[in-house]
N, C-alpha and C. Protein backbone atom coordinates (compact mmCIF):
# COMPACT_ATOMS: atom_id res chain seq x y z
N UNK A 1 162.47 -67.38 11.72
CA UNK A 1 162.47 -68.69 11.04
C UNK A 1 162.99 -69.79 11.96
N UNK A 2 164.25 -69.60 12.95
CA UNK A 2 164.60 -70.54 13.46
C UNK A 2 163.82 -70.71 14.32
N UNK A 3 163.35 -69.65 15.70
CA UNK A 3 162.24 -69.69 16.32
C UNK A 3 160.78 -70.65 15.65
N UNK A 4 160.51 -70.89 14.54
CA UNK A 4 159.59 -71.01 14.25
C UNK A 4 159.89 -72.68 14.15
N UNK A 5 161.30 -72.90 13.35
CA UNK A 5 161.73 -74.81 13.87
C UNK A 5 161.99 -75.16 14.68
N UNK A 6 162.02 -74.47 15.94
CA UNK A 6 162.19 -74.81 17.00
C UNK A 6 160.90 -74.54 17.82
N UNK A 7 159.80 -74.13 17.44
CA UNK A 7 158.23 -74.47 17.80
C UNK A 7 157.79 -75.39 17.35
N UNK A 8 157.65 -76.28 15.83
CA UNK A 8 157.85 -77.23 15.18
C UNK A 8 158.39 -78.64 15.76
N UNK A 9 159.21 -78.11 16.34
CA UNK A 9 160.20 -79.75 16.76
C UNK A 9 159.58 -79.64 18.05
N UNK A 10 159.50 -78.59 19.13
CA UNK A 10 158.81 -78.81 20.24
C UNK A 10 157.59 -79.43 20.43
N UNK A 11 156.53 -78.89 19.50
CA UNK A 11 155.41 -79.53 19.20
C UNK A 11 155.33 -80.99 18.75
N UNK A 12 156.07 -81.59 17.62
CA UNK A 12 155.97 -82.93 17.17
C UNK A 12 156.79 -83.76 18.61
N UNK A 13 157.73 -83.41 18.62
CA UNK A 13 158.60 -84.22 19.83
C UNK A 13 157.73 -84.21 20.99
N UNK A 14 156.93 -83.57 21.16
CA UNK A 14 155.81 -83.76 22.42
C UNK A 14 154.53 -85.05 21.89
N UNK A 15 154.62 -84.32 20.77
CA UNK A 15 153.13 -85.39 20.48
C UNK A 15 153.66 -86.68 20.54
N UNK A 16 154.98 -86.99 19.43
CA UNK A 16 155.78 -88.05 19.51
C UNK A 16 155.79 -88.93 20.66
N UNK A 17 156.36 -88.20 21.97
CA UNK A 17 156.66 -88.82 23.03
C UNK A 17 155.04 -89.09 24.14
N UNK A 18 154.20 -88.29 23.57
CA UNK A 18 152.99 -88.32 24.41
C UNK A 18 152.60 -89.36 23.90
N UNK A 19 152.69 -89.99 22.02
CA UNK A 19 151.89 -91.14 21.76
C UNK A 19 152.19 -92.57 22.45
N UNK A 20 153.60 -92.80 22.85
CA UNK A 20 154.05 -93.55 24.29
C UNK A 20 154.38 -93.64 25.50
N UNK A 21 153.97 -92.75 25.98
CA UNK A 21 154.32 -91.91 27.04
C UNK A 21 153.62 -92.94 28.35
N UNK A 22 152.91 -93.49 28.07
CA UNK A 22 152.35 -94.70 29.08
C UNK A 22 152.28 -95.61 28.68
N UNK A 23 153.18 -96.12 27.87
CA UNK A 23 153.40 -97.37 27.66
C UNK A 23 154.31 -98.43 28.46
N UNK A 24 155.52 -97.43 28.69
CA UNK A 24 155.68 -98.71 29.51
C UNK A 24 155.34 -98.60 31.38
N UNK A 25 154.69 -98.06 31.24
CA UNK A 25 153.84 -97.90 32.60
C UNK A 25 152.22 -99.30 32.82
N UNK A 26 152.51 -99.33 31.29
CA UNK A 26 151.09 -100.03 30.88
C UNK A 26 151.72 -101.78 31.02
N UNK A 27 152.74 -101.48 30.37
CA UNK A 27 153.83 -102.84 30.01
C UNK A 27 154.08 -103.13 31.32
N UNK A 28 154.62 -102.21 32.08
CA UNK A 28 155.47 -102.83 33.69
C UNK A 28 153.86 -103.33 34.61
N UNK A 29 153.02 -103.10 34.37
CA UNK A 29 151.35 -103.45 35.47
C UNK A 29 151.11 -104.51 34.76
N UNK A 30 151.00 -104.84 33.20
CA UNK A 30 151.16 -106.16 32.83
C UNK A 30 151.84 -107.36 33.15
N UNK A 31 152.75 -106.80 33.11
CA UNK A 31 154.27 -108.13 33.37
C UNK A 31 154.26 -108.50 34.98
N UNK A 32 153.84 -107.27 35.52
CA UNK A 32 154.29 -107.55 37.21
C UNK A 32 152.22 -108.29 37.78
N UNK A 33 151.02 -107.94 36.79
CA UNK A 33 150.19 -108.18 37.26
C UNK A 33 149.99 -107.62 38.72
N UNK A 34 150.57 -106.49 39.24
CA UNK A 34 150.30 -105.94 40.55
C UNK A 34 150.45 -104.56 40.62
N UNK A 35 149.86 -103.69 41.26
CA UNK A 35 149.41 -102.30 41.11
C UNK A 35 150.60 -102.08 42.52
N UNK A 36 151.09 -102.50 43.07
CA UNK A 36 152.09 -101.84 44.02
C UNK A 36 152.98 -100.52 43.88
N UNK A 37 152.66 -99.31 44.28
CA UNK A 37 153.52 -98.33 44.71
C UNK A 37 152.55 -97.47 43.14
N UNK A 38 151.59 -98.30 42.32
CA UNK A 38 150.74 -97.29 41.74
C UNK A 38 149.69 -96.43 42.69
N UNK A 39 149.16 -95.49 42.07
CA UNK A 39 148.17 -94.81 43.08
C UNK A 39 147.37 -94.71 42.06
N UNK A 40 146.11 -95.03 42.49
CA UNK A 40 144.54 -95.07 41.89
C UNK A 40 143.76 -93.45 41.80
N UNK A 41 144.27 -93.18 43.16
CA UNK A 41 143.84 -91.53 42.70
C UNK A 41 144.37 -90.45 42.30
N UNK A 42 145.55 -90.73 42.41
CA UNK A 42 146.59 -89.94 41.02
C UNK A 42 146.22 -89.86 39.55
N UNK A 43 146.26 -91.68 39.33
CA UNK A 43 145.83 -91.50 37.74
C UNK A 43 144.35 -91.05 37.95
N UNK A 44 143.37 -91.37 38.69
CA UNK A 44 142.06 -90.61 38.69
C UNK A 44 141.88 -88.77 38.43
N UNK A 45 142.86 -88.80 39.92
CA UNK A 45 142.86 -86.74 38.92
C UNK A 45 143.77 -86.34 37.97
N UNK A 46 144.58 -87.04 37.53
CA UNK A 46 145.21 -86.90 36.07
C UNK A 46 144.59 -86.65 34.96
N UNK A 47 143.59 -87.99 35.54
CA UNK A 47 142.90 -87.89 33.97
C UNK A 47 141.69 -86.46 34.21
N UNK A 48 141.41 -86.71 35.05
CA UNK A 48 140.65 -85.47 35.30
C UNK A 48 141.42 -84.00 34.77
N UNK A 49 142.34 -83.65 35.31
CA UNK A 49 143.07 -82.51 34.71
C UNK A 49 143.11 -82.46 33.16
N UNK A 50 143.23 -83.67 32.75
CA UNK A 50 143.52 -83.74 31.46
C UNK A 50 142.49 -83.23 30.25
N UNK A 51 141.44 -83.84 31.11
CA UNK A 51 139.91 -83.69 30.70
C UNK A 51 139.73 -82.32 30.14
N UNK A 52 139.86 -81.46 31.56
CA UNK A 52 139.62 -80.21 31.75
C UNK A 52 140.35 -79.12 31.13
N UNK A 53 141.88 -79.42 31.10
CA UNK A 53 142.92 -79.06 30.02
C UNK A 53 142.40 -78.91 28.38
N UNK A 54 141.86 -80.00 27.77
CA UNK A 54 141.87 -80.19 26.62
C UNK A 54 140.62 -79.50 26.28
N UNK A 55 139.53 -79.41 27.12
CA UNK A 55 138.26 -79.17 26.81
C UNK A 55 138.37 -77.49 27.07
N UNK A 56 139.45 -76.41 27.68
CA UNK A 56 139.69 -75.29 27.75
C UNK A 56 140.53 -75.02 26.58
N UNK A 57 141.23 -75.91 25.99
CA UNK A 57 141.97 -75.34 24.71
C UNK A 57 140.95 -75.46 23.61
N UNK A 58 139.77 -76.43 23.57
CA UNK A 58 139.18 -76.50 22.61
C UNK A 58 138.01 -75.40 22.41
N UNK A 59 137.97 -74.90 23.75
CA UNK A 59 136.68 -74.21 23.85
C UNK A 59 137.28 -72.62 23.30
N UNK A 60 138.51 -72.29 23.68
CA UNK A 60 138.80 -71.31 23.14
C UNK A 60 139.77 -71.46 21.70
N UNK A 61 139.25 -72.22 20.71
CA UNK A 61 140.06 -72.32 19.86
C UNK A 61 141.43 -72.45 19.68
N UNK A 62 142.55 -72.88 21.04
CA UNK A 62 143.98 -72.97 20.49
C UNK A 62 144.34 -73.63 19.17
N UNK A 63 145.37 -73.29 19.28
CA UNK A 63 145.92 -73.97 18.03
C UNK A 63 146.01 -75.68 18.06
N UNK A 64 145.58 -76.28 17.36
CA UNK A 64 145.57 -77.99 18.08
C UNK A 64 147.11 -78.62 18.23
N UNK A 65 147.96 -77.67 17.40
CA UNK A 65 149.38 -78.26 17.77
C UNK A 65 149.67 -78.66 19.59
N UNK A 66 149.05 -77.32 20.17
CA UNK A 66 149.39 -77.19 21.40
C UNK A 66 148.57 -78.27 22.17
N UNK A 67 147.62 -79.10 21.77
CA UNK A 67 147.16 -80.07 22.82
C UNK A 67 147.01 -81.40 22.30
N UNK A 68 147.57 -81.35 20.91
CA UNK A 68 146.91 -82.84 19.89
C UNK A 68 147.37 -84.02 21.08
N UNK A 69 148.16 -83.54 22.09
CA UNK A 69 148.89 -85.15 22.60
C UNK A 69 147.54 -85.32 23.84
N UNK A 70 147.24 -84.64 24.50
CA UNK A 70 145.82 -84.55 25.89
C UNK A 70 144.44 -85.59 25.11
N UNK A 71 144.47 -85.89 23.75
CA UNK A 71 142.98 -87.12 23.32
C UNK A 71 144.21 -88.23 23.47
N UNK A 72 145.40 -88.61 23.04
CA UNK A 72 145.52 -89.22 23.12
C UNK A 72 146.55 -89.86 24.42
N UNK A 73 146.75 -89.02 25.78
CA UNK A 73 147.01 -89.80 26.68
C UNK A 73 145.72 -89.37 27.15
N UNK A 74 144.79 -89.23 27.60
CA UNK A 74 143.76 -90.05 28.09
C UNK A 74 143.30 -91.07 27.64
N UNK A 75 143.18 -91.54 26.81
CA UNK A 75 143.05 -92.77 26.23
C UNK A 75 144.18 -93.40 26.85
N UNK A 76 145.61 -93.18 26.58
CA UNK A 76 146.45 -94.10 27.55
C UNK A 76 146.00 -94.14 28.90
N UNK A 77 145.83 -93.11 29.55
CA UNK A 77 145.29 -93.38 31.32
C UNK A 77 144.30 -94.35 31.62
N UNK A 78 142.96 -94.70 30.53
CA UNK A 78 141.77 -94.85 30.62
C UNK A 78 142.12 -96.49 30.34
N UNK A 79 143.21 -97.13 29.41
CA UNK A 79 144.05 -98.39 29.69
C UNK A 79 144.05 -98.58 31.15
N UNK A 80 145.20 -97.66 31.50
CA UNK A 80 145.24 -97.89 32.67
C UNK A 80 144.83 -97.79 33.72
N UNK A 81 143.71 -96.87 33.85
CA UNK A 81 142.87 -97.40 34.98
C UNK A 81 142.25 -98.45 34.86
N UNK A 82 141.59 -99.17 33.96
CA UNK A 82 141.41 -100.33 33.24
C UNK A 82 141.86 -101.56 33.80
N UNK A 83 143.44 -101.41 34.14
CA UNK A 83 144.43 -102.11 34.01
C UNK A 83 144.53 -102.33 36.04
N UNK A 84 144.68 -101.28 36.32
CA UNK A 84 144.58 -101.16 37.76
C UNK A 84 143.49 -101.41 38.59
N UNK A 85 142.05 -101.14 38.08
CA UNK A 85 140.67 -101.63 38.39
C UNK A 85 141.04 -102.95 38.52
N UNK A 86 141.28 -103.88 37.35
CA UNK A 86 141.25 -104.83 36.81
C UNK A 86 142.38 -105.73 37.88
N UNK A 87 143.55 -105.11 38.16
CA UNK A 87 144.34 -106.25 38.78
C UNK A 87 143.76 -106.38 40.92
N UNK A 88 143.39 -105.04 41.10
CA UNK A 88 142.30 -104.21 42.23
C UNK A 88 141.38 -105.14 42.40
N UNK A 89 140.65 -105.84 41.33
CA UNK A 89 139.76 -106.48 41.71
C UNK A 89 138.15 -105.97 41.36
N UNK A 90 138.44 -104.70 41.32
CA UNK A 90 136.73 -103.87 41.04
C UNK A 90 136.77 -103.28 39.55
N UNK A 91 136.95 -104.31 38.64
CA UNK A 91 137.04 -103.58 37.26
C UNK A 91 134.95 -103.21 36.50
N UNK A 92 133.78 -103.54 37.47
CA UNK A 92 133.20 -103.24 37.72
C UNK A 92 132.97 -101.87 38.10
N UNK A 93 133.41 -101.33 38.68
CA UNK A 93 133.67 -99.61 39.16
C UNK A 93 133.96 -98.76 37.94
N UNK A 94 134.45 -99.51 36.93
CA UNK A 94 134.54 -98.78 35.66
C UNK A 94 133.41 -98.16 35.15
N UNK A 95 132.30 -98.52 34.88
CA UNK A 95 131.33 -97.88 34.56
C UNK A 95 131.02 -96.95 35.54
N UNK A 96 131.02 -96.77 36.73
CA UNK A 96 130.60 -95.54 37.77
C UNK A 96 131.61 -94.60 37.14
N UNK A 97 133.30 -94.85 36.73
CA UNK A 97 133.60 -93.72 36.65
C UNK A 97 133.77 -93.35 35.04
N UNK A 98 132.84 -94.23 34.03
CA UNK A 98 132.78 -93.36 32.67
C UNK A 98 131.66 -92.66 32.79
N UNK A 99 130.52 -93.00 33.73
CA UNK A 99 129.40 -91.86 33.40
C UNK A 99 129.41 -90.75 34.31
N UNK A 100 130.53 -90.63 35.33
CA UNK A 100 131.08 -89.66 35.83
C UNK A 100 131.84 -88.58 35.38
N UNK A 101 132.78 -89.09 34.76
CA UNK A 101 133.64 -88.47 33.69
C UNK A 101 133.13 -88.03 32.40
N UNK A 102 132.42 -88.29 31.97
CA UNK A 102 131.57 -88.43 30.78
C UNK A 102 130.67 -87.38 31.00
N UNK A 103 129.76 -87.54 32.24
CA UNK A 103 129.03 -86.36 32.65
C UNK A 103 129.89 -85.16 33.11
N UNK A 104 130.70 -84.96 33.62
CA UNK A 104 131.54 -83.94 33.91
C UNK A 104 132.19 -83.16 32.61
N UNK A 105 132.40 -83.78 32.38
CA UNK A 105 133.16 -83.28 30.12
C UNK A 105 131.57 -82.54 29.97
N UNK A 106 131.10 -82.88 30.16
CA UNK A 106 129.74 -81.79 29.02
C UNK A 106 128.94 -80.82 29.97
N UNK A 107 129.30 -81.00 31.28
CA UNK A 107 129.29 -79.97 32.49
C UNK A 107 130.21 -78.86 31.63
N UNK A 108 131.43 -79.15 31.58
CA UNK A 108 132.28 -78.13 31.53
C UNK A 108 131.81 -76.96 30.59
N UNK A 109 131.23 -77.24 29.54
CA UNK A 109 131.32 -76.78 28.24
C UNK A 109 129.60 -76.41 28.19
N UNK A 110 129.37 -76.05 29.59
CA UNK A 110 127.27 -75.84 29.62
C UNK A 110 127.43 -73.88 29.56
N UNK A 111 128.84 -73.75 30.18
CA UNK A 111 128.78 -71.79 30.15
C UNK A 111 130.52 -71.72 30.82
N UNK A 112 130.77 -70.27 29.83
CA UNK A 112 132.30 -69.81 29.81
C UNK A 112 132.24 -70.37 31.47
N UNK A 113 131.80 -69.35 32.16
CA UNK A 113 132.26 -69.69 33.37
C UNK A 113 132.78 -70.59 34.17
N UNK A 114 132.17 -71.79 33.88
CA UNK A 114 132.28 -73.02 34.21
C UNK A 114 133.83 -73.88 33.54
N UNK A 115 134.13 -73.48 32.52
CA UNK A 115 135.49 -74.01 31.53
C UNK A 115 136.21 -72.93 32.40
N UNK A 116 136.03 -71.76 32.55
CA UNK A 116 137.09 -70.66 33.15
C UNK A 116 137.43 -71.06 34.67
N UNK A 117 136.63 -71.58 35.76
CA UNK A 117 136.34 -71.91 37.15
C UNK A 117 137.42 -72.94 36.58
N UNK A 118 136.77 -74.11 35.99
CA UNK A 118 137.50 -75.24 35.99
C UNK A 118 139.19 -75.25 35.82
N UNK A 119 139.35 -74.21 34.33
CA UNK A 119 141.17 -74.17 34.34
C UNK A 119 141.51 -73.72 35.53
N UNK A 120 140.84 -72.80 36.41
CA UNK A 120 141.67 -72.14 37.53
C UNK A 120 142.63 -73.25 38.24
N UNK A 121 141.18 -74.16 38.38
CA UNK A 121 141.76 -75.23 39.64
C UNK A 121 142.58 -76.18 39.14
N UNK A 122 142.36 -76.44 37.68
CA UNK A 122 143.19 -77.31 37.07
C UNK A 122 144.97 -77.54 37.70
N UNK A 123 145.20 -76.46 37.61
CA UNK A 123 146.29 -76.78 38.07
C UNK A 123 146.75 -77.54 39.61
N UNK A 124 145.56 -77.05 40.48
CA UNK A 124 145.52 -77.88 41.75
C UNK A 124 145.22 -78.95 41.55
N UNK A 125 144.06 -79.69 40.79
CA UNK A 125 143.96 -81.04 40.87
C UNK A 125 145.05 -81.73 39.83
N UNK A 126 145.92 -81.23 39.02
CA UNK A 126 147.04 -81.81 38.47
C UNK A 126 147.98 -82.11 39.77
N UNK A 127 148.03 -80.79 40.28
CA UNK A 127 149.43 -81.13 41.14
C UNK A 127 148.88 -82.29 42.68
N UNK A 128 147.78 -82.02 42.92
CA UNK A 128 147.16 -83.45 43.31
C UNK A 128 147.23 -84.67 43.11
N UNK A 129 147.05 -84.56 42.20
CA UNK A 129 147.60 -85.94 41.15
C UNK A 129 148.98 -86.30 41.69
N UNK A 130 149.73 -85.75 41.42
CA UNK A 130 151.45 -85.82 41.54
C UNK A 130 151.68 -86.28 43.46
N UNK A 131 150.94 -85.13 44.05
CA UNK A 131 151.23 -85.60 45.12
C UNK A 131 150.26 -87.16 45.86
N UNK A 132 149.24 -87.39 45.27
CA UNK A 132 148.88 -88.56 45.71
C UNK A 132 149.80 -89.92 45.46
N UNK A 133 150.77 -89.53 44.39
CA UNK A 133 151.70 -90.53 43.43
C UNK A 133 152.94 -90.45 44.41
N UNK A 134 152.83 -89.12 45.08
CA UNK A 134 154.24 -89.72 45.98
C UNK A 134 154.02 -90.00 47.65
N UNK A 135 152.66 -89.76 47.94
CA UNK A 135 151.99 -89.91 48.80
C UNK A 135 152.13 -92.01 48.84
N UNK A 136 151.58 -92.55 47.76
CA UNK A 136 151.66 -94.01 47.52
C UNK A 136 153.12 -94.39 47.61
N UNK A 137 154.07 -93.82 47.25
CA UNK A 137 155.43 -94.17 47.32
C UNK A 137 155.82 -94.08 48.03
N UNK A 138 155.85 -92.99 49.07
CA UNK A 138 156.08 -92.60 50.56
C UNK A 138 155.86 -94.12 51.28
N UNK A 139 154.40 -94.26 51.48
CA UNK A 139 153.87 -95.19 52.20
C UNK A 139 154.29 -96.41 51.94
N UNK A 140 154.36 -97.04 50.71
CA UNK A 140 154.13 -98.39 50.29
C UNK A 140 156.40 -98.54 49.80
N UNK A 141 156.74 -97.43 49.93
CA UNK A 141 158.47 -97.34 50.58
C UNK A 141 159.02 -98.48 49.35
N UNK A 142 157.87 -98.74 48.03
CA UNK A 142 158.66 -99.68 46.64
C UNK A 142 158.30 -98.52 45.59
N UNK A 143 158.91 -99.22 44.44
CA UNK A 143 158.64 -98.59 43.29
C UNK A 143 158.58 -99.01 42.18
N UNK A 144 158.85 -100.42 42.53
CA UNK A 144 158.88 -101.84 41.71
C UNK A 144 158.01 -102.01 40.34
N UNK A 145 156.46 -101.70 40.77
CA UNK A 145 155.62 -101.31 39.62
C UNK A 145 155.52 -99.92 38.86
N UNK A 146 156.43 -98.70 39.55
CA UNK A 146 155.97 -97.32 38.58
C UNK A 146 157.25 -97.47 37.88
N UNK A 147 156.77 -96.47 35.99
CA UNK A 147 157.56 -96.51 35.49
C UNK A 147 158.54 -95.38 35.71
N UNK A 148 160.14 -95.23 35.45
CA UNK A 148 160.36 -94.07 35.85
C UNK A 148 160.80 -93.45 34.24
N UNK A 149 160.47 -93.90 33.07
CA UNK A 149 160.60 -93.74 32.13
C UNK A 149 159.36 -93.38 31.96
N UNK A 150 158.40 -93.19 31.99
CA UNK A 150 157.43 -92.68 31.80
C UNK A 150 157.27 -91.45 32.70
N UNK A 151 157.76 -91.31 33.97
CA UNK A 151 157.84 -89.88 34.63
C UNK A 151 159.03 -89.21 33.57
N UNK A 152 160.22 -89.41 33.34
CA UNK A 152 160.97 -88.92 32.94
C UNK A 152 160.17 -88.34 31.22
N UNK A 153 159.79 -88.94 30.55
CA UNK A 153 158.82 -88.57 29.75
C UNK A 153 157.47 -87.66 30.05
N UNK A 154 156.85 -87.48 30.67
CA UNK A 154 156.21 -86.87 31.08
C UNK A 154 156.99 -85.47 31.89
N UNK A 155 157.86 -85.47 32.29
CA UNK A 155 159.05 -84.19 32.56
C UNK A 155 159.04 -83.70 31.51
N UNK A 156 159.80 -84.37 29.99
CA UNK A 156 159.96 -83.88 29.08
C UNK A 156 158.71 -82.74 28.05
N UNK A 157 157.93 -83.40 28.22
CA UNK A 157 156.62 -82.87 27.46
C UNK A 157 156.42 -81.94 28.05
N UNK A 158 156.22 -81.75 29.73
CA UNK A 158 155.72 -80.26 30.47
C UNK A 158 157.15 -79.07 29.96
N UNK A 159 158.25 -79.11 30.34
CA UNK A 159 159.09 -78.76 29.77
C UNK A 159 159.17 -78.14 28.47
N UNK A 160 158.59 -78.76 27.49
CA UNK A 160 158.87 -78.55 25.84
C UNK A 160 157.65 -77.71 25.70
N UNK A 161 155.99 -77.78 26.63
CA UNK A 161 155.05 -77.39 26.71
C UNK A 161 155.16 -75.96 27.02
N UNK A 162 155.84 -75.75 28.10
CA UNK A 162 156.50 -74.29 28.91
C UNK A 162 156.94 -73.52 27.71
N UNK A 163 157.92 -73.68 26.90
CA UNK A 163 158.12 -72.91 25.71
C UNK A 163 157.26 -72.76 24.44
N UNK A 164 156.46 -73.69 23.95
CA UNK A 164 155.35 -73.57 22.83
C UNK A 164 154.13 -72.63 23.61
N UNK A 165 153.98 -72.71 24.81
CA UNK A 165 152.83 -71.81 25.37
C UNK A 165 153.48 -70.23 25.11
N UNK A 166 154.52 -70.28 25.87
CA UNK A 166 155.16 -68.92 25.90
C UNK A 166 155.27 -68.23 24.39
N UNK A 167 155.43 -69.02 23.27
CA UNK A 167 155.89 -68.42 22.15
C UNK A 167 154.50 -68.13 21.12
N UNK A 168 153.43 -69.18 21.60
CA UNK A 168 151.53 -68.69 20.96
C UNK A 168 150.53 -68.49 21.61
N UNK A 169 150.43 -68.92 22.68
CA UNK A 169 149.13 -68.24 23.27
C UNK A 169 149.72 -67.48 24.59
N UNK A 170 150.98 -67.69 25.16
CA UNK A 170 151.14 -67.23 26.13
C UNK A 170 149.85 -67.05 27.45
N UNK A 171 149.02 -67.94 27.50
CA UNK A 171 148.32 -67.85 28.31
C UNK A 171 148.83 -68.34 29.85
N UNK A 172 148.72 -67.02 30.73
CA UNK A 172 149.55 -66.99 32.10
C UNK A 172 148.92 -68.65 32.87
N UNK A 173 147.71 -68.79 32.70
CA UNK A 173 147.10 -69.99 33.37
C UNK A 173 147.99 -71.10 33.02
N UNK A 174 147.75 -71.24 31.76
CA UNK A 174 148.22 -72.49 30.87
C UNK A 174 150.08 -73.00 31.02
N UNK A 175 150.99 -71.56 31.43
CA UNK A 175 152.11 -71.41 31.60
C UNK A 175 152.54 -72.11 33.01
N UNK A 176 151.72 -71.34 33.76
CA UNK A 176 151.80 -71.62 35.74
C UNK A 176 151.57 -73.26 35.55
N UNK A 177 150.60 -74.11 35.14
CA UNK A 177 150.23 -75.15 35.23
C UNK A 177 151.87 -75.65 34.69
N UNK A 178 151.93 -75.54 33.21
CA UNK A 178 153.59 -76.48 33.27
C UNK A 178 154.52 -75.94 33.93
N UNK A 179 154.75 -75.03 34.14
CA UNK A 179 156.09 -74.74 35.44
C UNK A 179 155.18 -76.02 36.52
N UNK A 180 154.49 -76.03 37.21
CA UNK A 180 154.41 -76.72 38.36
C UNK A 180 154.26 -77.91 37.92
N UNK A 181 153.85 -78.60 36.83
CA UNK A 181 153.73 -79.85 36.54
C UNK A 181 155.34 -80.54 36.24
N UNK A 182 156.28 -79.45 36.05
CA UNK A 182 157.55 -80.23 35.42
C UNK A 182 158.17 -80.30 36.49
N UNK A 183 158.19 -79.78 37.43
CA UNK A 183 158.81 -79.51 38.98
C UNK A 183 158.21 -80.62 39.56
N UNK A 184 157.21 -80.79 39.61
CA UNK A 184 156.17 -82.39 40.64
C UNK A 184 156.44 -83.31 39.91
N UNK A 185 156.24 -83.40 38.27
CA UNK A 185 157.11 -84.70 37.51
C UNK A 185 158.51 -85.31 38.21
N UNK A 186 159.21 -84.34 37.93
CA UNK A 186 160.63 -84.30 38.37
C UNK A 186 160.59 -84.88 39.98
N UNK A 187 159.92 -84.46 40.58
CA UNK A 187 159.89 -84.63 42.07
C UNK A 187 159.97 -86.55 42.27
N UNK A 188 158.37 -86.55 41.45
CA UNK A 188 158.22 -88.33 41.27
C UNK A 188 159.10 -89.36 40.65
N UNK A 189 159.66 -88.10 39.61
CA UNK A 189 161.19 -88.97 39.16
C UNK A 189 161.64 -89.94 40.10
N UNK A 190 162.41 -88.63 40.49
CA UNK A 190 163.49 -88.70 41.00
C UNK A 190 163.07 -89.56 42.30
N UNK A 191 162.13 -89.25 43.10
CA UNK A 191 161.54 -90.43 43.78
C UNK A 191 161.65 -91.97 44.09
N UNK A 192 160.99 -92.08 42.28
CA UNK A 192 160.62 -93.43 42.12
C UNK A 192 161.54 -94.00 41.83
N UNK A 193 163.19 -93.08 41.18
CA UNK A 193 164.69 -93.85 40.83
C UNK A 193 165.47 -94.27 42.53
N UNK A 194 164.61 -93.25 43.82
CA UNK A 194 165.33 -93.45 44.85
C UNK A 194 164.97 -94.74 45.44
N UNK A 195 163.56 -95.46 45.13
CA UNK A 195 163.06 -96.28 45.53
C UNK A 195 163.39 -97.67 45.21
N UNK A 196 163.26 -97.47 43.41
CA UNK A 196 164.04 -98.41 43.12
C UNK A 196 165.78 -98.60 43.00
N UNK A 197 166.10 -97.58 43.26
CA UNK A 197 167.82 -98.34 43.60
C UNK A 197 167.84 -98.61 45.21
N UNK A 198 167.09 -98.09 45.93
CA UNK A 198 167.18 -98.97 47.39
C UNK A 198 166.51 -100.23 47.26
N UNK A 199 165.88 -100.53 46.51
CA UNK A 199 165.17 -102.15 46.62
C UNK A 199 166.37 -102.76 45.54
N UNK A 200 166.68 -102.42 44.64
CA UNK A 200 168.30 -103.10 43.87
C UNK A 200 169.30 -103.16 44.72
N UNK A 201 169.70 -102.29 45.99
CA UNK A 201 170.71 -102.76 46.82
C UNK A 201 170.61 -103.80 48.01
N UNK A 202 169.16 -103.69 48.32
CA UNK A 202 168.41 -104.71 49.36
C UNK A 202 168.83 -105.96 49.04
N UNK A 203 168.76 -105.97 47.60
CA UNK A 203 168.29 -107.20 46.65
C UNK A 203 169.69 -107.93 47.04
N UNK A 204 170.88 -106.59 46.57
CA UNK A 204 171.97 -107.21 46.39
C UNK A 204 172.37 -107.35 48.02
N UNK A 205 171.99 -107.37 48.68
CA UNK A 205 172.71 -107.45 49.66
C UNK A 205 171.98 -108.86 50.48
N UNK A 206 170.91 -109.12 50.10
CA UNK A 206 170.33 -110.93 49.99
C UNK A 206 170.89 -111.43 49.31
């Protein structure tokens, strides 16, 4: 029974935090109007993973507790690429990549094989994702525009994810992917807090 409120609260507290979970990522590219220290092909294979994620839980019937939050942050990402096209300059390019994406979603789901191939790698082009995000931070040495409340949120969910997998489908794929996603979250964290308290001491020291 307690096991079972404590699958309950894992599950809602994920969806909960997934339904804002890029918001203020969405809010800080607004206010600042500049994509600095964002990476374009991070959120590109994000959303991609995400794609591929949701369309493997659906294909094998999971339980929808376990993915209800994956329709609705792609829809947050799909803002924000939106948002990043848009301040980029080529919000034109948007259409190349909905009938890309669009065509790829109904690829997946043409034979098992193809949904099974795809989770394999899933986890590589997630953790791709992550590293193109610190790949941009590395280089561009700000952090001014990423949120770190939204990494820290996104920690949380892989995390809370790691135990609801383990306790219903236990699927080894699905498990490996959040162990490595909460570890590369964490990584960008912690990152993007190092970045911005060296540009807060710069500051203070002008």
């Amino acid at each position: 029974m307690e096991s079972d409120t404590l699958l309950h609260v894992a599950n809602f507290s994920t969806l909960f935090v997934c339904m804002v979970l890029k918001f203020p990522q969405i809010f800080v590219l607004m206010r600042a109007k500049s994509t600095t220290g964002v990476s374009l092909n991070s959120l590109l294979l994000e959303l991609t993973g995400f794609i591929v994620f949701v369309t493997y839980q659906m294909y094998y019937d999971y339980p929808p507790p376990t993915y209800l939050e994956y329709p609705i942050l792609i829809a947050q990402d799909v803002i924000l690429l939106l948002l990043i096209l848009h301040y980029n300059g080529s919000l034109k390019q948007s259409l190349v990549y909905a009938l890309v994406f669009v065509g790829g979603w109904r690829l997946l789901t043409v034979d098992k094989w193809i949904i099974d191939l795809a989770m394999s790698l899933c986890t590589f082009i997630s953790a791709a994702s992550k590293f193109a995000q610190l790949q941009c931070l590395w280089k561009s040495k700000e952090a001014g525009q990423v949120s770190a409340l939204s990494w820290g949120m996104a920690t949380y969910t892989c995390m809370a994810r790691i135990y609801t997998t383990t306790v219903t489908t236990g699927d080894m794929q699905v498990l490996v992917r959040f162990i490595a996603m909460t570890l590369l979250n964490m990584w960008v964290l912690l990152t993007v807090l190092y970045y911005q308290r060296s540009s807060s001491r710069t500051k203070k020291d002008d």
